[in-house]
C-alpha atoms as a PDB file:
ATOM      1  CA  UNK A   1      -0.402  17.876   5.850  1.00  0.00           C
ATOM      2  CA  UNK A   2      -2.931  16.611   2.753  1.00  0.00           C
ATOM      3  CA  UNK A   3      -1.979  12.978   1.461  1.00  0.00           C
ATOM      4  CA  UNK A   4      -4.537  11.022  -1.125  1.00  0.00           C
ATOM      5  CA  UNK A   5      -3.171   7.524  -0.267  1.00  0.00           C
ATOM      6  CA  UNK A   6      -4.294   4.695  -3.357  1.00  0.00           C
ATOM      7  CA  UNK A   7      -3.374   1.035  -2.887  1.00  0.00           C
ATOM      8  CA  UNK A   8      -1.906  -0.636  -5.838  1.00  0.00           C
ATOM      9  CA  UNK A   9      -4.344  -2.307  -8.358  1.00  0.00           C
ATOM     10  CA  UNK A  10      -4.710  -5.914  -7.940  1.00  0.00           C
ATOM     11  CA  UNK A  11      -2.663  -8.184  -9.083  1.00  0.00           C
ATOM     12  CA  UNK A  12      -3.500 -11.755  -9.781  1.00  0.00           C
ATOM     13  CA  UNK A  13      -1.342 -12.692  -6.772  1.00  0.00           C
ATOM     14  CA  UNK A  14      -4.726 -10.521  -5.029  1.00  0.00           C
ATOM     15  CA  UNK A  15      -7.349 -12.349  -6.795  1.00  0.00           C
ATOM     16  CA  UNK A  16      -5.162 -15.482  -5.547  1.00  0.00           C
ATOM     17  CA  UNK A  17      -4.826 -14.292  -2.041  1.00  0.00           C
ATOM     18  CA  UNK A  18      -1.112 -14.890  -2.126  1.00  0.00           C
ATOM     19  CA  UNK A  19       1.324 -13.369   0.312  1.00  0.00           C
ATOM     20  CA  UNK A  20       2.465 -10.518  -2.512  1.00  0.00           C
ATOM     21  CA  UNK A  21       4.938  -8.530  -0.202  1.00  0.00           C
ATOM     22  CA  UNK A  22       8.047  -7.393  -1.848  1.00  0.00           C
ATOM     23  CA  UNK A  23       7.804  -9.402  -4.934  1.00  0.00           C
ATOM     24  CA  UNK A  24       7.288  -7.391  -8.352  1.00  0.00           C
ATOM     25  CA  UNK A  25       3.938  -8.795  -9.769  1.00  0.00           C
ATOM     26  CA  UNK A  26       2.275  -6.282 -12.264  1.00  0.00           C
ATOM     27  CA  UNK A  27      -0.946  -5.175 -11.886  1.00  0.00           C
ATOM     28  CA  UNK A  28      -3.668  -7.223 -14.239  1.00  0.00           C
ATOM     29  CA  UNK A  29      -6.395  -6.006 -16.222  1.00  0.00           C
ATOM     30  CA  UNK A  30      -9.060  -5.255 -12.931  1.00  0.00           C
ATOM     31  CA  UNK A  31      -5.433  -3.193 -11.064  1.00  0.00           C
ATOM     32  CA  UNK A  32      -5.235  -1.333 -14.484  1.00  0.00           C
ATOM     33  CA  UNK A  33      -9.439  -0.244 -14.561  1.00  0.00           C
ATOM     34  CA  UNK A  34      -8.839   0.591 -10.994  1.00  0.00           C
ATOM     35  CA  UNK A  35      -5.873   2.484 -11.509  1.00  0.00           C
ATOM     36  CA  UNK A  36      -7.272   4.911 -13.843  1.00  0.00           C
ATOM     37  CA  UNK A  37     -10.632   5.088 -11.710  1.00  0.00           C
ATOM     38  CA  UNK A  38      -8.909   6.098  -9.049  1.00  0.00           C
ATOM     39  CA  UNK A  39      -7.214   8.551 -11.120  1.00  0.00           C
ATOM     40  CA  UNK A  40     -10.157   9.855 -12.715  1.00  0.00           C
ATOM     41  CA  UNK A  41     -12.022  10.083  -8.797  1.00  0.00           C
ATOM     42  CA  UNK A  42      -8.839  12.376  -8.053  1.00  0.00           C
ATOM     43  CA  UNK A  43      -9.461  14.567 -11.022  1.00  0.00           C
ATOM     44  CA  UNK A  44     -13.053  15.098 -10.353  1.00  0.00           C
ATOM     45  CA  UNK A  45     -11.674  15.851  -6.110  1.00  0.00           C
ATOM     46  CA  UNK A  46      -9.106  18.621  -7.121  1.00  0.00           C
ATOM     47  CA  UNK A  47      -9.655  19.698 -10.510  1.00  0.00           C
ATOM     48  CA  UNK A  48      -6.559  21.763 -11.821  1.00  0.00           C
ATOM     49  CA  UNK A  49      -5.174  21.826  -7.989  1.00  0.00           C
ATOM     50  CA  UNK A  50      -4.253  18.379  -8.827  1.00  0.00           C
ATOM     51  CA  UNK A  51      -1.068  19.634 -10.593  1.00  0.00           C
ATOM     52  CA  UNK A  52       0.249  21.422  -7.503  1.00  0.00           C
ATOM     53  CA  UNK A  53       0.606  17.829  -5.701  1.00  0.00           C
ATOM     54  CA  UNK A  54       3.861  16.323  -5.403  1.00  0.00           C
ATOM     55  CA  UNK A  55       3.524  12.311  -6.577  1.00  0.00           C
ATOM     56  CA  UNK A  56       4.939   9.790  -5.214  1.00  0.00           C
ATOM     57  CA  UNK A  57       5.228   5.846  -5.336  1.00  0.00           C
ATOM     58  CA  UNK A  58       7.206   2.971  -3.733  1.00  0.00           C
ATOM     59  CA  UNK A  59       9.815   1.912  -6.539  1.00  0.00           C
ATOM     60  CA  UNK A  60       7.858  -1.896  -7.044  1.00  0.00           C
ATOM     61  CA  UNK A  61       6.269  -2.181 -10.470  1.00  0.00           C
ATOM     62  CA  UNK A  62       2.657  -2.979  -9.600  1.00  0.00           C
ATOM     63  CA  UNK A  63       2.444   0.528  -7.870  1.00  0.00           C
ATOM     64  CA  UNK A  64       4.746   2.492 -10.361  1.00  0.00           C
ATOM     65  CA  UNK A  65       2.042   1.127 -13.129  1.00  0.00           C
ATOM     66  CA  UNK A  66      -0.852   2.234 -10.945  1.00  0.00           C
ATOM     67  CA  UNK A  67       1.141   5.708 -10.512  1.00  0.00           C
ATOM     68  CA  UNK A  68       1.311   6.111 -13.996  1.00  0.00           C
ATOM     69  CA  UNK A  69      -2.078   4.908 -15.431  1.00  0.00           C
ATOM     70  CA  UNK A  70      -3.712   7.476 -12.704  1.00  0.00           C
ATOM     71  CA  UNK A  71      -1.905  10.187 -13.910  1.00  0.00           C
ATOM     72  CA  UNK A  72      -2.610   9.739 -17.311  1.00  0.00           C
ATOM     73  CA  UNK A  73      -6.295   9.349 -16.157  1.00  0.00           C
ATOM     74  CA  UNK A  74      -5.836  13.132 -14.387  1.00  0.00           C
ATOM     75  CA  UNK A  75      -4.370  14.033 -17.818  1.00  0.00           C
ATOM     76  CA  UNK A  76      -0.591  14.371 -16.602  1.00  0.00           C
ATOM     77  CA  UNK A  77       2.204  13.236 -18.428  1.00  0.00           C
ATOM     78  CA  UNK A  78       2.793   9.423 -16.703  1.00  0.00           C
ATOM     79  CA  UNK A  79       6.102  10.049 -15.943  1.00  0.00           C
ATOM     80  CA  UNK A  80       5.509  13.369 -13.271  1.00  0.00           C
ATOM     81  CA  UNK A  81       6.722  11.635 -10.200  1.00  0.00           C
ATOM     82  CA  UNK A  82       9.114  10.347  -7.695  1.00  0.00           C
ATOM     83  CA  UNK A  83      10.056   6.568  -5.948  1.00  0.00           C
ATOM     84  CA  UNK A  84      10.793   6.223  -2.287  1.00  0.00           C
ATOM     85  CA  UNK A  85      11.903   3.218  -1.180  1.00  0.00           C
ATOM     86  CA  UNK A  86      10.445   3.695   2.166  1.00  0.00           C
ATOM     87  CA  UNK A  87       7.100   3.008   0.590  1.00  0.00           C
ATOM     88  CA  UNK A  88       7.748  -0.715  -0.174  1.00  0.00           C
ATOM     89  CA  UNK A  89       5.438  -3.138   0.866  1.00  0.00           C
ATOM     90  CA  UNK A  90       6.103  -5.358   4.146  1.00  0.00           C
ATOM     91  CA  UNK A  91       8.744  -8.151   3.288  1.00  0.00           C
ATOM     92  CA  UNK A  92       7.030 -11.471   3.888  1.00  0.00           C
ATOM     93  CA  UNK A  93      10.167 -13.488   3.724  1.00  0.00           C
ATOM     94  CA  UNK A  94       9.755 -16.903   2.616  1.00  0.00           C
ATOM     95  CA  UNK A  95       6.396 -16.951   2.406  1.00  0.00           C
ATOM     96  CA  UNK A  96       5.960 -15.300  -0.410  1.00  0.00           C
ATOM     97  CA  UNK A  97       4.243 -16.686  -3.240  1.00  0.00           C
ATOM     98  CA  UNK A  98       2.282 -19.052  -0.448  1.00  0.00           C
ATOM     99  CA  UNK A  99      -1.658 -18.302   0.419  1.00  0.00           C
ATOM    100  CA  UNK A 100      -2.294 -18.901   3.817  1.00  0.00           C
ATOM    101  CA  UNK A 101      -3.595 -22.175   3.054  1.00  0.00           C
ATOM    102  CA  UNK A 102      -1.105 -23.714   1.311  1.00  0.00           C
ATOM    103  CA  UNK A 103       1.247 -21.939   4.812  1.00  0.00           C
ATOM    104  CA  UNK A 104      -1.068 -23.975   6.847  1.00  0.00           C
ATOM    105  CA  UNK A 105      -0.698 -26.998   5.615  1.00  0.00           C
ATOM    106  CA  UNK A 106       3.313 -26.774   5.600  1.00  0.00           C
ATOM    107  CA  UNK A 107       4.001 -25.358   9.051  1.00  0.00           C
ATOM    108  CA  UNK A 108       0.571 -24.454  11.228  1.00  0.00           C
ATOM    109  CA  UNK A 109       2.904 -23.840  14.103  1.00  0.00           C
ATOM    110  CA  UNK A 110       3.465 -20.799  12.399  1.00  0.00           C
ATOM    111  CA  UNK A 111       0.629 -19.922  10.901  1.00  0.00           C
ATOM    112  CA  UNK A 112      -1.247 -20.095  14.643  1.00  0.00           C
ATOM    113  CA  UNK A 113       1.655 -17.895  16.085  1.00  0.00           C
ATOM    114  CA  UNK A 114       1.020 -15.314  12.885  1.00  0.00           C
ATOM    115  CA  UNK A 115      -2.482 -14.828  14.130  1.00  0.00           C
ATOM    116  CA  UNK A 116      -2.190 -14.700  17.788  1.00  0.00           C
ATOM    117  CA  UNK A 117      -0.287 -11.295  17.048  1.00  0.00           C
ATOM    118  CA  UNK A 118      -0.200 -10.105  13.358  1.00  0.00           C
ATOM    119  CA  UNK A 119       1.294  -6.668  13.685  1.00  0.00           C
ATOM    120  CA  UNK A 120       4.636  -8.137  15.325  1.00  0.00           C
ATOM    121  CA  UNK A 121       4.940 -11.488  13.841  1.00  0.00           C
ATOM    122  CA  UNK A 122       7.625 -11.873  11.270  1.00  0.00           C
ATOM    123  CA  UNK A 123       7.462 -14.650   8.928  1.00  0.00           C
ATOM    124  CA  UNK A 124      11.099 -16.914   8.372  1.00  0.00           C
ATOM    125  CA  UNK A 125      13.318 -15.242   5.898  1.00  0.00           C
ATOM    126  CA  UNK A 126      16.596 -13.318   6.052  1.00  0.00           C
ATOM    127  CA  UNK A 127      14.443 -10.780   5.045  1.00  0.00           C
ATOM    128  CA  UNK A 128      11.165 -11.008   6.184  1.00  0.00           C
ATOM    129  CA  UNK A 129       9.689  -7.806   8.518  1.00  0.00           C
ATOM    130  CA  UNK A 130       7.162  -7.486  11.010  1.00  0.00           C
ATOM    131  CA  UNK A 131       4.352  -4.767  10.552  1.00  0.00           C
ATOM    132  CA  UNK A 132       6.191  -2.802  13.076  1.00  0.00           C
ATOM    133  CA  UNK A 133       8.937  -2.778  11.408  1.00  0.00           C
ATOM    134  CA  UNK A 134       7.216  -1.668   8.235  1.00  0.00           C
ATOM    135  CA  UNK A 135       6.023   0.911  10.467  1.00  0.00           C
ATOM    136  CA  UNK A 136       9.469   2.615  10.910  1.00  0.00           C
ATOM    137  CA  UNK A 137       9.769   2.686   7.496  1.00  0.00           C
ATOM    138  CA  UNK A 138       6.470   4.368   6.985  1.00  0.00           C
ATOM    139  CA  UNK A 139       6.444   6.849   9.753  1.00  0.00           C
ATOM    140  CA  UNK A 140      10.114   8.112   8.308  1.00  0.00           C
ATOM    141  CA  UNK A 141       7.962   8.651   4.994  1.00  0.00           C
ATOM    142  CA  UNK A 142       4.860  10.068   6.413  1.00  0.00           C
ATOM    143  CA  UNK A 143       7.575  12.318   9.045  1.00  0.00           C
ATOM    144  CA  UNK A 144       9.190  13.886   5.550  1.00  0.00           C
ATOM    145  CA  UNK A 145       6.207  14.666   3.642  1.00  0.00           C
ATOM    146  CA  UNK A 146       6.127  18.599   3.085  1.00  0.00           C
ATOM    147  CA  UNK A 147       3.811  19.297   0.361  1.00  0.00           C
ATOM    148  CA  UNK A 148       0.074  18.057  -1.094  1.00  0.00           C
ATOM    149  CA  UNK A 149       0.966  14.256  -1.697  1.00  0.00           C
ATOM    150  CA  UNK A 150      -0.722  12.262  -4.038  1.00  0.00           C
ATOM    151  CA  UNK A 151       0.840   8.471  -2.927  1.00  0.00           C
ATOM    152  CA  UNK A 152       0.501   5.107  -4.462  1.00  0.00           C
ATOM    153  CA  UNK A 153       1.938   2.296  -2.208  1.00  0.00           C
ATOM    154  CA  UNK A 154       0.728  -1.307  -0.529  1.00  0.00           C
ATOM    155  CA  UNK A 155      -1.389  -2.782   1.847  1.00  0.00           C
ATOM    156  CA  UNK A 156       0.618  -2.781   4.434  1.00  0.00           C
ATOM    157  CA  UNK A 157       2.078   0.365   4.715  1.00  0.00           C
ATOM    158  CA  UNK A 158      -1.883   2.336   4.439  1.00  0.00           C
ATOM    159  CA  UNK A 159      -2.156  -0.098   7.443  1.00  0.00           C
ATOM    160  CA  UNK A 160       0.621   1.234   9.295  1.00  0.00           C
ATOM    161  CA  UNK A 161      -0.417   5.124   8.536  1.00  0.00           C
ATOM    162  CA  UNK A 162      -3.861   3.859  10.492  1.00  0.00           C
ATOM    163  CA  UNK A 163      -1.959   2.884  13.337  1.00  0.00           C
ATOM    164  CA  UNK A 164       0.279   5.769  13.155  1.00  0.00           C
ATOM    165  CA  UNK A 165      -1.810   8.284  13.273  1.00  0.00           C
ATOM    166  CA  UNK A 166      -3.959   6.587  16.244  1.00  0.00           C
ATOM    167  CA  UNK A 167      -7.007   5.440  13.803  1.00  0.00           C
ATOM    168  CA  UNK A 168      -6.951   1.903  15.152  1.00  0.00           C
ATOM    169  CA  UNK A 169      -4.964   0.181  17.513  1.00  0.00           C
ATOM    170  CA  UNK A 170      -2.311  -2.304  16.143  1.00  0.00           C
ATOM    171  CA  UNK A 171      -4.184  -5.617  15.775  1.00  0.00           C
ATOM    172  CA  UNK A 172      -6.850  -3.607  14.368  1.00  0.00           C
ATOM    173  CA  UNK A 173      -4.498  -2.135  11.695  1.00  0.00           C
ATOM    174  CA  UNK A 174      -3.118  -5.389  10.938  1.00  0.00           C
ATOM    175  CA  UNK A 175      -6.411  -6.771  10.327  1.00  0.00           C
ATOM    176  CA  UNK A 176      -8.233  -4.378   8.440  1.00  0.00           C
ATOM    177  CA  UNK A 177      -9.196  -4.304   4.745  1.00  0.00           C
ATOM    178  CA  UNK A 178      -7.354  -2.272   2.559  1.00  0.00           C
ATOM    179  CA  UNK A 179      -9.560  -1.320  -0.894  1.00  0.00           C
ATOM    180  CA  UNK A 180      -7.863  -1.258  -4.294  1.00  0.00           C
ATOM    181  CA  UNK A 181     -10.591   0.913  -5.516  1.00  0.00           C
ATOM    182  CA  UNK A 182     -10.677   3.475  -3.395  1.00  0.00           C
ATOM    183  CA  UNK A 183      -8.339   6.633  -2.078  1.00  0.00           C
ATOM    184  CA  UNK A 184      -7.650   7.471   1.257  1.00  0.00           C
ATOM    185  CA  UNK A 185      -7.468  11.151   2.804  1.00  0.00           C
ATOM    186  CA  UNK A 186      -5.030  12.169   5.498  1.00  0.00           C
ATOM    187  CA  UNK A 187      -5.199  15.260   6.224  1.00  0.00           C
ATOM    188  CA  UNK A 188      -3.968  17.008   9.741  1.00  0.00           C
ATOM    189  CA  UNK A 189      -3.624  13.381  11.187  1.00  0.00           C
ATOM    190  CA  UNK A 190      -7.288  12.468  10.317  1.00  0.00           C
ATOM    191  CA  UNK A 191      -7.501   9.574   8.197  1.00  0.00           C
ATOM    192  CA  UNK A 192     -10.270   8.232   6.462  1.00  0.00           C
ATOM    193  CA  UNK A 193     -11.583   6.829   3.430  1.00  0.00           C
ATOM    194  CA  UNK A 194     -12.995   8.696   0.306  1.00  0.00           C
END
Protein backbone atom coordinates (compact mmCIF):
# COMPACT_ATOMS: atom_id res chain seq x y z
CA UNK A 1 0.00 0.00 0.00
CA UNK A 2 1.57 3.73 -1.09
CA UNK A 3 -0.91 6.70 -0.17
CA UNK A 4 0.42 10.60 -0.45
CA UNK A 5 -2.25 11.97 1.97
CA UNK A 6 -2.62 16.27 1.49
CA UNK A 7 -4.97 18.16 3.80
CA UNK A 8 -7.18 20.62 2.17
CA UNK A 9 -5.84 24.24 1.74
CA UNK A 10 -7.01 26.60 4.27
CA UNK A 11 -9.89 28.13 4.26
CA UNK A 12 -10.68 31.33 6.01
CA UNK A 13 -12.85 29.30 8.42
CA UNK A 14 -8.77 27.95 9.25
CA UNK A 15 -7.27 31.27 9.54
CA UNK A 16 -10.50 31.85 11.87
CA UNK A 17 -10.09 28.71 13.81
CA UNK A 18 -13.71 27.82 13.27
CA UNK A 19 -15.12 24.35 13.72
CA UNK A 20 -15.11 23.75 9.59
CA UNK A 21 -16.37 20.03 9.66
CA UNK A 22 -18.80 19.15 7.01
CA UNK A 23 -19.61 22.55 5.86
CA UNK A 24 -18.50 23.50 2.13
CA UNK A 25 -16.15 26.58 2.61
CA UNK A 26 -13.74 27.02 -0.43
CA UNK A 27 -10.33 27.19 -0.07
CA UNK A 28 -8.88 31.07 -0.08
CA UNK A 29 -6.02 32.47 -1.73
CA UNK A 30 -3.10 30.86 0.98
CA UNK A 31 -5.39 26.95 0.40
CA UNK A 32 -4.99 27.74 -3.39
CA UNK A 33 -0.73 28.57 -3.15
CA UNK A 34 -0.70 25.54 -1.01
CA UNK A 35 -2.62 23.48 -3.19
CA UNK A 36 -0.46 23.78 -6.12
CA UNK A 37 2.78 23.54 -3.81
CA UNK A 38 1.81 20.55 -2.73
CA UNK A 39 1.19 19.55 -6.16
CA UNK A 40 4.30 20.72 -7.51
CA UNK A 41 6.32 18.78 -4.18
CA UNK A 42 4.46 15.58 -5.67
CA UNK A 43 5.77 16.16 -9.12
CA UNK A 44 9.28 16.68 -8.11
CA UNK A 45 8.61 13.00 -5.57
CA UNK A 46 7.40 10.79 -8.56
CA UNK A 47 8.15 12.38 -11.70
CA UNK A 48 6.15 10.65 -14.63
CA UNK A 49 5.15 7.70 -12.00
CA UNK A 50 2.81 10.26 -10.83
CA UNK A 51 0.36 9.35 -13.65
CA UNK A 52 0.11 5.70 -12.60
CA UNK A 53 -1.63 6.91 -9.17
CA UNK A 54 -5.19 6.58 -8.78
CA UNK A 55 -6.65 10.20 -7.25
CA UNK A 56 -8.92 10.56 -5.02
CA UNK A 57 -10.86 13.25 -2.86
CA UNK A 58 -13.76 13.50 -0.37
CA UNK A 59 -16.74 15.04 -2.50
CA UNK A 60 -16.61 18.69 -0.21
CA UNK A 61 -15.50 21.61 -2.35
CA UNK A 62 -12.52 22.93 -0.40
CA UNK A 63 -10.74 19.51 -1.07
CA UNK A 64 -12.14 18.88 -4.68
CA UNK A 65 -10.44 22.55 -5.42
CA UNK A 66 -7.23 21.47 -3.73
CA UNK A 67 -7.53 18.08 -5.88
CA UNK A 68 -7.73 19.92 -8.86
CA UNK A 69 -5.26 22.89 -8.51
CA UNK A 70 -2.53 20.00 -7.54
CA UNK A 71 -3.09 18.24 -10.48
CA UNK A 72 -2.84 20.93 -12.70
CA UNK A 73 0.39 21.82 -10.74
CA UNK A 74 1.68 17.94 -11.70
CA UNK A 75 0.53 18.94 -15.22
CA UNK A 76 -2.67 16.57 -15.33
CA UNK A 77 -5.78 17.47 -16.70
CA UNK A 78 -7.83 18.80 -13.25
CA UNK A 79 -10.51 16.69 -13.77
CA UNK A 80 -8.40 12.94 -13.52
CA UNK A 81 -10.05 11.77 -10.38
CA UNK A 82 -12.61 10.21 -8.21
CA UNK A 83 -14.95 11.38 -4.84
CA UNK A 84 -15.54 9.05 -1.96
CA UNK A 85 -17.75 10.02 0.42
CA UNK A 86 -16.03 8.12 3.06
CA UNK A 87 -13.39 10.80 2.99
CA UNK A 88 -15.60 13.61 4.45
CA UNK A 89 -14.47 15.47 7.20
CA UNK A 90 -15.82 14.69 10.91
CA UNK A 91 -19.44 16.19 11.29
CA UNK A 92 -19.26 18.73 14.10
CA UNK A 93 -22.96 19.08 14.46
CA UNK A 94 -24.10 22.27 15.70
CA UNK A 95 -21.09 23.66 16.32
CA UNK A 96 -20.17 24.45 13.26
CA UNK A 97 -19.38 27.80 12.26
CA UNK A 98 -18.43 28.39 16.26
CA UNK A 99 -14.50 28.77 17.38
CA UNK A 100 -13.98 27.28 20.51
CA UNK A 101 -14.23 30.49 22.14
CA UNK A 102 -17.24 31.73 21.13
CA UNK A 103 -18.40 27.46 22.28
CA UNK A 104 -17.05 28.43 25.58
CA UNK A 105 -18.74 31.15 26.32
CA UNK A 106 -22.27 29.54 25.27
CA UNK A 107 -22.08 26.15 26.97
CA UNK A 108 -18.47 25.41 28.89
CA UNK A 109 -20.15 22.34 30.24
CA UNK A 110 -19.47 21.11 27.00
CA UNK A 111 -16.62 22.48 25.96
CA UNK A 112 -14.78 20.93 29.38
CA UNK A 113 -16.38 17.46 28.56
CA UNK A 114 -14.91 17.92 24.69
CA UNK A 115 -11.46 18.08 26.16
CA UNK A 116 -11.45 15.59 28.86
CA UNK A 117 -11.77 13.01 25.85
CA UNK A 118 -11.57 14.48 22.27
CA UNK A 119 -11.45 11.36 20.16
CA UNK A 120 -14.99 10.13 21.55
CA UNK A 121 -16.77 13.26 22.31
CA UNK A 122 -19.52 14.16 19.93
CA UNK A 123 -20.69 17.60 19.79
CA UNK A 124 -24.97 18.18 19.88
CA UNK A 125 -26.42 17.77 16.47
CA UNK A 126 -28.56 15.16 14.72
CA UNK A 127 -25.60 14.83 12.93
CA UNK A 128 -22.66 15.46 14.68
CA UNK A 129 -19.83 12.33 14.94
CA UNK A 130 -17.26 11.47 17.25
CA UNK A 131 -13.60 10.91 15.92
CA UNK A 132 -14.28 7.30 16.31
CA UNK A 133 -16.85 7.33 14.39
CA UNK A 134 -15.01 9.18 11.66
CA UNK A 135 -12.71 6.44 12.14
CA UNK A 136 -15.08 3.74 10.71
CA UNK A 137 -15.52 5.72 7.95
CA UNK A 138 -11.86 6.08 7.30
CA UNK A 139 -10.62 2.65 7.99
CA UNK A 140 -13.49 1.35 5.30
CA UNK A 141 -11.52 3.84 2.90
CA UNK A 142 -8.03 3.11 3.86
CA UNK A 143 -9.37 -1.08 3.97
CA UNK A 144 -10.38 -0.56 -0.03
CA UNK A 145 -7.47 1.19 -1.30
CA UNK A 146 -5.76 -1.14 -4.04
CA UNK A 147 -3.54 0.93 -6.04
CA UNK A 148 -0.77 4.06 -5.61
CA UNK A 149 -3.22 6.73 -4.03
CA UNK A 150 -2.68 10.18 -4.30
CA UNK A 151 -5.63 11.53 -1.55
CA UNK A 152 -6.84 14.93 -0.69
CA UNK A 153 -9.20 14.93 2.40
CA UNK A 154 -9.53 16.80 6.09
CA UNK A 155 -8.09 17.09 9.28
CA UNK A 156 -9.75 14.74 10.84
CA UNK A 157 -9.72 11.86 8.88
CA UNK A 158 -5.32 12.12 8.39
CA UNK A 159 -5.92 12.01 12.22
CA UNK A 160 -7.76 8.92 12.25
CA UNK A 161 -5.22 7.10 9.60
CA UNK A 162 -2.52 8.00 12.64
CA UNK A 163 -4.49 6.19 14.99
CA UNK A 164 -5.30 3.50 12.65
CA UNK A 165 -2.34 2.46 11.73
CA UNK A 166 -0.94 2.55 15.52
CA UNK A 167 1.19 5.98 14.98
CA UNK A 168 -0.28 7.55 18.10
CA UNK A 169 -2.66 6.53 20.50
CA UNK A 170 -6.19 8.13 20.31
CA UNK A 171 -5.92 11.32 22.39
CA UNK A 172 -2.75 11.79 20.71
CA UNK A 173 -4.41 11.60 17.24
CA UNK A 174 -7.08 13.81 18.26
CA UNK A 175 -4.73 16.35 19.34
CA UNK A 176 -2.18 16.55 16.87
CA UNK A 177 -1.50 19.16 14.18
CA UNK A 178 -2.44 18.47 10.87
CA UNK A 179 -0.25 20.78 8.12
CA UNK A 180 -1.97 22.25 5.07
CA UNK A 181 1.35 22.52 3.45
CA UNK A 182 2.64 19.45 3.61
CA UNK A 183 1.94 15.60 2.24
CA UNK A 184 1.87 12.68 4.19
CA UNK A 185 3.36 9.11 3.18
CA UNK A 186 1.75 5.84 4.12
CA UNK A 187 3.25 3.31 2.91
CA UNK A 188 3.09 -0.54 4.33
CA UNK A 189 1.33 0.92 7.51
CA UNK A 190 4.21 3.43 8.20
CA UNK A 191 3.05 6.83 8.30
CA UNK A 192 4.88 9.85 8.37
CA UNK A 193 5.29 13.19 7.13
CA UNK A 194 7.16 14.38 3.92
Amino acid sequence: MLIYMIRHGQTDWNAQIRLQGQKDIPLNDTGRRQASGNGRALLALLGKDVENFDFVASPLHRTRETMELAREAMGLSRSGYRTDERLKEVSFGDWEGYTLAELEREMPERVAERELSKWDFMPPGPDAESYEILSWRAGAWLASVSAPTICVSHGGVIRTLFKLLGAMDAEEAALGAIPQDRILKIENGAIGWL
